[in-house]
C-alpha atoms as a PDB file:
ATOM      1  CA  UNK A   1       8.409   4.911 -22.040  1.00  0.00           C
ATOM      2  CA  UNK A   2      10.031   7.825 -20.059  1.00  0.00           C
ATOM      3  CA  UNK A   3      11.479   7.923 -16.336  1.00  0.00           C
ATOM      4  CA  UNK A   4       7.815   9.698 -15.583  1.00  0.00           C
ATOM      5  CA  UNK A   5       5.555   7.566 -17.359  1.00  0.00           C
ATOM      6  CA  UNK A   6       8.178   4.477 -15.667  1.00  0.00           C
ATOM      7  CA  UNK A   7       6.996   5.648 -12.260  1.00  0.00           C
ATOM      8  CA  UNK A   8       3.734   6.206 -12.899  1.00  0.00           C
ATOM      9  CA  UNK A   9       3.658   2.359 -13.914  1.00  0.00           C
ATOM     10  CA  UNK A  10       5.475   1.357 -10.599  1.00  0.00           C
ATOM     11  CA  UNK A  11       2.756   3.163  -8.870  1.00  0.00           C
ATOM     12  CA  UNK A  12      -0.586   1.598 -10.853  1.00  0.00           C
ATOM     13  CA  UNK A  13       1.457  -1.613  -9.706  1.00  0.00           C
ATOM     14  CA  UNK A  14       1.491  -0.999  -6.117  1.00  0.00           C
ATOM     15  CA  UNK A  15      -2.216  -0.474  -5.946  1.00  0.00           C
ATOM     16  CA  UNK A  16      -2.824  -3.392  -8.384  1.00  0.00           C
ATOM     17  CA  UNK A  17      -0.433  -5.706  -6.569  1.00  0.00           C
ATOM     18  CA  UNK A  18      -2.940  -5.540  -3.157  1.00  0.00           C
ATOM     19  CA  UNK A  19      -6.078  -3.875  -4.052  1.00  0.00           C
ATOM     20  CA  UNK A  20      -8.798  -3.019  -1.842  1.00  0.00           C
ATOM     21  CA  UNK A  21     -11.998  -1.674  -3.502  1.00  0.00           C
ATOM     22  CA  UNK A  22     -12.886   1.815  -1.573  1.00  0.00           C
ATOM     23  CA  UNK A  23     -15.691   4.166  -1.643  1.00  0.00           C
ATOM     24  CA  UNK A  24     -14.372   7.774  -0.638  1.00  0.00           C
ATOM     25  CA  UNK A  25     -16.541  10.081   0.645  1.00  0.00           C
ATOM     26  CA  UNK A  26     -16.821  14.223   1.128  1.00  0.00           C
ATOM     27  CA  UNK A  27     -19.767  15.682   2.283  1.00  0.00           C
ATOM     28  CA  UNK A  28     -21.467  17.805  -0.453  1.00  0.00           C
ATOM     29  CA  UNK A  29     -19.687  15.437  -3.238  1.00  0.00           C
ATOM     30  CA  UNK A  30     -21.073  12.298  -5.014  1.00  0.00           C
ATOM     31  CA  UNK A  31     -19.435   9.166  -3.656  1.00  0.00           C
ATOM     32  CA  UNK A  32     -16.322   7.942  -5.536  1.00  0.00           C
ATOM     33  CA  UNK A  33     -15.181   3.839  -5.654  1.00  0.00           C
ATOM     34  CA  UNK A  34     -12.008   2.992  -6.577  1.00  0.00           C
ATOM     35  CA  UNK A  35      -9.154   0.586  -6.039  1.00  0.00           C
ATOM     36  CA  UNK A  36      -6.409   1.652  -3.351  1.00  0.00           C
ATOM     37  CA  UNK A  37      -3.643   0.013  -1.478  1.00  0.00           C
ATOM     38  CA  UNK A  38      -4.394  -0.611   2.216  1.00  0.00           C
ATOM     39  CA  UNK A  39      -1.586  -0.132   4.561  1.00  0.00           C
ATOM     40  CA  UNK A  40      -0.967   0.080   8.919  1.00  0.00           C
ATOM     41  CA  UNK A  41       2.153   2.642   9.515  1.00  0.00           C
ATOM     42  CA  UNK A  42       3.459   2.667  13.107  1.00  0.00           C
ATOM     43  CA  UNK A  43       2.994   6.331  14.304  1.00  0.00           C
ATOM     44  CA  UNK A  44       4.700   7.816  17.490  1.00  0.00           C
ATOM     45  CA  UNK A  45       4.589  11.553  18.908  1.00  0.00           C
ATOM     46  CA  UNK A  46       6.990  12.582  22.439  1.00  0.00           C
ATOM     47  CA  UNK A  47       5.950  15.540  23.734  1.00  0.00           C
ATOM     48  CA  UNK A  48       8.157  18.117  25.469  1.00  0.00           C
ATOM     49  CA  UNK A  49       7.531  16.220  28.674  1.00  0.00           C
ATOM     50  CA  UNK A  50       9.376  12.757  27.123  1.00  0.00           C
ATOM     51  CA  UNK A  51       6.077  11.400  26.984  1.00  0.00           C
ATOM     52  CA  UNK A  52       5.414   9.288  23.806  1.00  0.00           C
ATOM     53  CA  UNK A  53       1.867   8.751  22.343  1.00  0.00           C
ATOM     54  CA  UNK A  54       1.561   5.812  20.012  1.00  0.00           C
ATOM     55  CA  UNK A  55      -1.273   5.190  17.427  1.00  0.00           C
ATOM     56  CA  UNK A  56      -2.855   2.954  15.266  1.00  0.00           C
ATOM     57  CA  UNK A  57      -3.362   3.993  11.704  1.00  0.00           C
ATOM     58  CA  UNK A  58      -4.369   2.938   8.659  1.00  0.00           C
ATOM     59  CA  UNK A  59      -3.082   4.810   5.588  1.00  0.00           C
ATOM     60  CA  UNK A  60      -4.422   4.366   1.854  1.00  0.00           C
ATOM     61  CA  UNK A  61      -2.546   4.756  -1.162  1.00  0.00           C
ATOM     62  CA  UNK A  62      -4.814   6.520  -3.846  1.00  0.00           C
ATOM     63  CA  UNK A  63      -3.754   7.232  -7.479  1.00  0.00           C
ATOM     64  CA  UNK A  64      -4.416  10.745  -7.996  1.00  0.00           C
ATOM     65  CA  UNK A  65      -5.971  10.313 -10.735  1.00  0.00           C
ATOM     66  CA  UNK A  66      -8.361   8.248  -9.407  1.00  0.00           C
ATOM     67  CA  UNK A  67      -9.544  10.716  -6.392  1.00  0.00           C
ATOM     68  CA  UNK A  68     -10.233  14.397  -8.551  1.00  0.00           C
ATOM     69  CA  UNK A  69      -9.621  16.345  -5.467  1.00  0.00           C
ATOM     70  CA  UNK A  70      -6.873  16.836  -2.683  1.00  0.00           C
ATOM     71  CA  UNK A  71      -7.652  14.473   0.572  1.00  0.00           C
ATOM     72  CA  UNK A  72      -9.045  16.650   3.572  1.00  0.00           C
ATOM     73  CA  UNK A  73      -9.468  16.017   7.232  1.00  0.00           C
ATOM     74  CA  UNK A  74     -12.849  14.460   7.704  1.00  0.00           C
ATOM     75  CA  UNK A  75     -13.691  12.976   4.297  1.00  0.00           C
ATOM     76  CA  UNK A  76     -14.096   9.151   5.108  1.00  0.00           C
ATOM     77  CA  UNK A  77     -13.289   5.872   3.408  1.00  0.00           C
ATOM     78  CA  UNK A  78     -15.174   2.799   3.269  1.00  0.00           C
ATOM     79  CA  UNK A  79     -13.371  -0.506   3.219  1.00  0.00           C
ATOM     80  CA  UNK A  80     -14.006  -4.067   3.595  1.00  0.00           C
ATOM     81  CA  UNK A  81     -17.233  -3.262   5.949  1.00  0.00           C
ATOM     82  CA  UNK A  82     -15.353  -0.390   8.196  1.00  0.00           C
ATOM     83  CA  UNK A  83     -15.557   3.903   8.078  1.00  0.00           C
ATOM     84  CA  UNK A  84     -12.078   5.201   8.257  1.00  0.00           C
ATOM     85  CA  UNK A  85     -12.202   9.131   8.969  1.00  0.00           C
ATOM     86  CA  UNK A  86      -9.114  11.168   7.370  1.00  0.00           C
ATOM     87  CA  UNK A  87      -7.369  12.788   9.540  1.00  0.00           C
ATOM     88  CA  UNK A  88      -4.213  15.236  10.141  1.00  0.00           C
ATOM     89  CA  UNK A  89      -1.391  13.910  11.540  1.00  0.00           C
ATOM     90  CA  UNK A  90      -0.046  17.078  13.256  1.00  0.00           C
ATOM     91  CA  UNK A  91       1.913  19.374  10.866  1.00  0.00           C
ATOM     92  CA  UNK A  92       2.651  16.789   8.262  1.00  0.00           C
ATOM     93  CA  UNK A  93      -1.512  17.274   7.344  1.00  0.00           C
ATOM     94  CA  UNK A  94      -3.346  13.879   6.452  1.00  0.00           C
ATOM     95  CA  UNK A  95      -2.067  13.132   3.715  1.00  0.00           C
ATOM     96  CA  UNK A  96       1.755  12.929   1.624  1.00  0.00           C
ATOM     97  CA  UNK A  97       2.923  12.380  -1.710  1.00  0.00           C
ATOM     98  CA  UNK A  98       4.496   8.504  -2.163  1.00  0.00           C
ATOM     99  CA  UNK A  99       6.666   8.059  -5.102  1.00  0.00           C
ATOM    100  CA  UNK A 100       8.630  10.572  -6.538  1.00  0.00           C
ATOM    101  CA  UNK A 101       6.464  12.081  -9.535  1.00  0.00           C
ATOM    102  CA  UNK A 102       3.250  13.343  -7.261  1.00  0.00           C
ATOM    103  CA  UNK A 103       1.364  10.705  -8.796  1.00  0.00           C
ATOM    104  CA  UNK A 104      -0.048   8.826  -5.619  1.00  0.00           C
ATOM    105  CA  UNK A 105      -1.657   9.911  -2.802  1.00  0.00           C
ATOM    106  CA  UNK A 106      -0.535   8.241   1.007  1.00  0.00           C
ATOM    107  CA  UNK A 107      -3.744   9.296   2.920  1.00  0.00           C
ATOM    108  CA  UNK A 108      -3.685   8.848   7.020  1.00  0.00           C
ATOM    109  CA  UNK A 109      -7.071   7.575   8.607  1.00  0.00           C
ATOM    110  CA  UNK A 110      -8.612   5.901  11.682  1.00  0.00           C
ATOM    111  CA  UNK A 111     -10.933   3.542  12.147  1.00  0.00           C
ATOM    112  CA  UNK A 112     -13.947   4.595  13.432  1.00  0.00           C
ATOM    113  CA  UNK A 113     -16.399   1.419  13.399  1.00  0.00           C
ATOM    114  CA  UNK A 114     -18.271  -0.620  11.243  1.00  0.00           C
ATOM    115  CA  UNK A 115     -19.932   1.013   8.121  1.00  0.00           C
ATOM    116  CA  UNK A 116     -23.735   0.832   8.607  1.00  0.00           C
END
C-alpha cells in the first residue's frame, strides 16, 4: 500500500467509524444514498463593525467517490428524518477538501426542517 492509497484508507475509516446513511439531492439529477460522516463545526464571522455572528452548522464528510459531482449551494441532504440545504460559507464556498489527497469532501449545510 502507498502513502495515497494509506490515506485514502484513513478516510473510508472516518466515514465507516460514524456512519450516517444520506440521500443527496440536486435538482435535475437522480437521487444518490450513501454513507457520510455527520459532524456540528462552530462557525463565527465579525464584521468591520466588531460585531460577531455565530451559527449553527452541520457539515458532512462525503467520499468523493461516492458523490460523482462537486457539492453546490442549494443541493440538499437528507438525514436521519431532517433536509439540510448546502450552503456557502462566505468566500471559503460550501464545501473544502478534508484530508490531504482530495479524496473527501467536508460539505457545510443547515438545517432546514423535517424531511416530509
Amino acid at each position: 500500500m502507498n502513502l495515497r492509497e494509506g490515506l485514502a484508507w484513513l478516510d473510508r475509516g472516518l466515514i465507516a467509524h460514524d456512519p450516517c446513511q444520506v440521500e443527496y439531492r440536486r435538482a435535475g439529477r437522480a437521487p444518490i444514498t450513501f454513507n457520510a460522516s455527520k459532524g456540528k463545526p462552530k462557525f463565527e464571522v465579525t464584521d468591520e463593525n466588531g460585531v460577531s455572528i455565530r451559527a449553527h452548522l452541520w457539515d458532512f464528510l462525503v467520499l468523493v467517490a461516492d458523490l460523482e459531482f462537486e457539492p453546490k449551494a442549494g443541493d440538499v441532504i437528507i438525514a436521519g428524518g431532517r433536509r439540510y440545504e448546502v450552503m456557502d460559507l462566505g468566500p471559503d464556498g460550501c464545501w473544502q477538501w478534508t484530508g490531504s489527497h482530495m479524496t473527501t469532501y467536508r460539505i457545510h449545510t443547515k438545517d432546514v426542517g423535517a424531511e416530509t
